[in-house]
Every structure is written in C-alpha cells, then in structure tokens.
Protein backbone atom coordinates (compact mmCIF):
# COMPACT_ATOMS: atom_id res chain seq x y z
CA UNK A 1 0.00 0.00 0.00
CA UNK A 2 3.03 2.12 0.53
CA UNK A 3 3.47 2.53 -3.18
CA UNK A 4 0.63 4.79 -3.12
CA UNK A 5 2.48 7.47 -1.70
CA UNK A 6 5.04 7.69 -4.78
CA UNK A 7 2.23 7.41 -7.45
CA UNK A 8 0.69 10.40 -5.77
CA UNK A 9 3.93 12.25 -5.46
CA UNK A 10 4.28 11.64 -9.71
CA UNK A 11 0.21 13.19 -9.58
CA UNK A 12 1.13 16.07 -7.76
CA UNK A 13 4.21 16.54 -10.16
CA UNK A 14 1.68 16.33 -13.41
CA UNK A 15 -0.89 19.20 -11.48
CA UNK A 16 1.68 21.16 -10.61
CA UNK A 17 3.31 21.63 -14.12
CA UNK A 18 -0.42 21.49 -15.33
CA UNK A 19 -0.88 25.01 -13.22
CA UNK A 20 2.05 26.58 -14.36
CA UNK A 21 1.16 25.24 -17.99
CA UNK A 22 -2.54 27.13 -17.77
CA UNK A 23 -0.94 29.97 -16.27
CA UNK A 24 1.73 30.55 -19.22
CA UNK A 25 -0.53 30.13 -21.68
CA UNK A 26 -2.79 32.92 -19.96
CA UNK A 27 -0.25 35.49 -19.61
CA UNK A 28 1.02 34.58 -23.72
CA UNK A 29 -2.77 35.49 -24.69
CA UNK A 30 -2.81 38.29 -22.10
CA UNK A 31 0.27 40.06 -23.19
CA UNK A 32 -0.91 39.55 -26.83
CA UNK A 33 2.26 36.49 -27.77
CA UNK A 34 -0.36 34.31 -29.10
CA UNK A 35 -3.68 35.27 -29.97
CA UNK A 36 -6.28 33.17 -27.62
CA UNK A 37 -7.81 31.23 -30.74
CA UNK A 38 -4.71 29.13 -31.14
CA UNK A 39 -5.85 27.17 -28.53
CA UNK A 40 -8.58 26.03 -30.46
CA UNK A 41 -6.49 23.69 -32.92
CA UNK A 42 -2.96 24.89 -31.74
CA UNK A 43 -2.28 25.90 -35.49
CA UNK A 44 -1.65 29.74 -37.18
CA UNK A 45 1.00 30.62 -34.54
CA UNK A 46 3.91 29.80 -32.31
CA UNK A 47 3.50 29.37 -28.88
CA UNK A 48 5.88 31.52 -26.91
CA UNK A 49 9.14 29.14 -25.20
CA UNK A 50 8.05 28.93 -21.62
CA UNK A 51 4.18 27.50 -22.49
CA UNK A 52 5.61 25.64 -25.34
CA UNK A 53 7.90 24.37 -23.30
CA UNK A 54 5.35 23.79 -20.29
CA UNK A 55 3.21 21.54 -22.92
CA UNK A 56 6.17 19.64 -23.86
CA UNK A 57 6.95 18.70 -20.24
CA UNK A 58 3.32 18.23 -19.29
CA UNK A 59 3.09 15.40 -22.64
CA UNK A 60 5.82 13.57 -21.65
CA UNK A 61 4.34 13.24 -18.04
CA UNK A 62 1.73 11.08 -19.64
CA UNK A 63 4.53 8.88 -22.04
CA UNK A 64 7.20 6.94 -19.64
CA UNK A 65 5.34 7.59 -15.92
CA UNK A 66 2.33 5.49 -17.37
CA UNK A 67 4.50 2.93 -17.23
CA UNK A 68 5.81 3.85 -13.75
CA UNK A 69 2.30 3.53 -12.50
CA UNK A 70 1.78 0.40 -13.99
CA UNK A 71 4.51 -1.14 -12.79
CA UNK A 72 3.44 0.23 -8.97
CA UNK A 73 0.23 -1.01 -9.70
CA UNK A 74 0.98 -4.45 -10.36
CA UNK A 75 2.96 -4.51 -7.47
CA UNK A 76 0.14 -3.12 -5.45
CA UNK A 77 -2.40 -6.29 -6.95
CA UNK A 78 0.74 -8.91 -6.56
CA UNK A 79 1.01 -7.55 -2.68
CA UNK A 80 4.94 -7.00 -3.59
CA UNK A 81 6.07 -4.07 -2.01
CA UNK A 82 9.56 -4.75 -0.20
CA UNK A 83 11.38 -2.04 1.16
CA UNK A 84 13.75 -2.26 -2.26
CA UNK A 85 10.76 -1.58 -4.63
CA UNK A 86 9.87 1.91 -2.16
CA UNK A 87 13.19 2.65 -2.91
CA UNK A 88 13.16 2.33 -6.58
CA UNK A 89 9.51 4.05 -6.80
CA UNK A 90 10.84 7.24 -4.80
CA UNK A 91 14.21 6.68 -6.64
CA UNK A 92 11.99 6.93 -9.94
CA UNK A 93 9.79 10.23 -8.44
CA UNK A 94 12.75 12.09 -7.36
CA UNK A 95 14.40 11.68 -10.84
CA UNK A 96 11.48 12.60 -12.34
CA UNK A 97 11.24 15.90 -10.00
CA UNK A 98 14.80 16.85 -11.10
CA UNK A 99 13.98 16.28 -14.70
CA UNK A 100 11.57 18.60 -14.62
CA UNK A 101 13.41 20.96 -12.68
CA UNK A 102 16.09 21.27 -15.05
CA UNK A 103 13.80 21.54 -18.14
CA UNK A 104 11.64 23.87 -16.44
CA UNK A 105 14.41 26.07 -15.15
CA UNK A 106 17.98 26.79 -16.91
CA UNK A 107 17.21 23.49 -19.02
CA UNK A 108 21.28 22.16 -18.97
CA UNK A 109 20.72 19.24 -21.31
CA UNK A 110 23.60 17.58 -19.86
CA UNK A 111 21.69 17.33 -16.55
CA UNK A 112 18.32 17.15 -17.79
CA UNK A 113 19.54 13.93 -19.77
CA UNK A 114 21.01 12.14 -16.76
CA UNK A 115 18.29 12.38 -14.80
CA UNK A 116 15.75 11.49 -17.71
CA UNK A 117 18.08 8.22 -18.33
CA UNK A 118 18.50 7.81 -14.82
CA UNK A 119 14.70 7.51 -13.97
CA UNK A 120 14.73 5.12 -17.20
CA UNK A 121 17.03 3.04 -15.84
CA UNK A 122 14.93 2.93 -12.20
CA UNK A 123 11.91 2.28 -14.17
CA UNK A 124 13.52 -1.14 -15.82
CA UNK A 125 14.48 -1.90 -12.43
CA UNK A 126 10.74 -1.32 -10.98
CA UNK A 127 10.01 -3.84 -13.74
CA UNK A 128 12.68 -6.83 -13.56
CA UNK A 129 12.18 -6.27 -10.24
CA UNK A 130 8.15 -7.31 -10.50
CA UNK A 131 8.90 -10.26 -12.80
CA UNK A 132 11.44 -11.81 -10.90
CA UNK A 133 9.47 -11.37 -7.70
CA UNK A 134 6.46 -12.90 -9.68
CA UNK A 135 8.32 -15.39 -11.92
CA UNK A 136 9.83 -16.82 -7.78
CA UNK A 137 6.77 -16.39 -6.61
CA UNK A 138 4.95 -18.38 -9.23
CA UNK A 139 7.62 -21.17 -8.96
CA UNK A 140 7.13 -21.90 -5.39
C-alpha cells in the first residue's frame, strides 16, 4: 500500500506543471504572444518558449510515468512491495522531479539527460524487479 504514496507524489508533479502550464498560456494570450484562438487547434502561430515548453513537459508526463504507474500497480495487486521496490519508486519520483526541474528552469541538457536516463534506468528496475518477484513467486 506504501506505493501509493510515490504514485501520488508523480500526480502532484503532473498538477503542478499542469498550473504553471494554464498559467503561461494565460499570460502569452494576455500580453498579446499568441492570440487566444490558437488554442482552439494549436495551429496559425507559435506558442511563446516557456508554455511551449510547459506543454512539452506536461506530454511527456503522460509517455514513460504510465509505465511507472503500472509497474506500482501491479505490485500493489501482486502484494509486492519490499522495502527495495519503495526505494526504486521514490528513486523513480525524485528523478522525475529533477527532470523537470532542469527543463523547467535553466534546461542544462547535460543534466536534464542524466536524470531522464536515470529515472529510465529505475523504471527497468521497478520492472525486472516485479517479474522476478512474480516469476519466484509463481515457482514456489
């Protein structure tokens, strides 16, 4: 059950960059960047850096955590939550707070990158860890 508390933490991450997302866009329109109708179809003009940026971070908050909350899940159903798989799934969050710290902030690739691959490699880990736990599990 304790695997809850890191699937929230990655929730709270999405909402948060969610509310600075809305508010970006509402300053572009309100300063006159973008003009409010390109919201509509997101065509006929460029979205200024920071909300474009924003929306780019928010997307891929929905691409690789889906599979961290899979993974979490499954553990959740299997009952397979020893203290090493915490570990991993705040290992995993806290990578994934630093990625989007550095891409929301001075956006150093060469930091942004490590902790994107870093939170990759967690995420494998999440997962051999479930299938070996089930795979020993299954053989007993």
């Amino acid at each position: 059950m304790q695997l809850v508390y890191p699937m929230f933490a990655m929730v709270v991450l999405t909402f948060v960059v969610l509310v600075r997302l809305f508010r970006a866009r509402v300053k572009a329109v309100r300063e006159g960047q973008v003009p409010v109708g390109y919201f509509r179809i997101y065509q006929g003009a460029l979205e200024p850096e920071a909300a474009a940026t924003l929306s780019r971070h928010f997307s891929n908050l929905f691409e690789a955590p889906t599979l961290f909350y899979v993974v979490c899940l499954a553990d959740l159903v299997l009952e397979h939550t020893p203290p090493f798989t915490l570990v991993l799934a705040w290992g995993y969050v806290c990578c994934r707070v630093a990625h989007a710290v550095i891409h929301l902030g001075r956006n150093s690739l060469r930091w942004r990158i490590g902790a994107y691959f870093t939170s990759w490699v967690i995420l494998i880990a999440l997962w051999v860890n479930l299938v070996l736990a089930s795979y020993f599990h299954g053989s007993g």
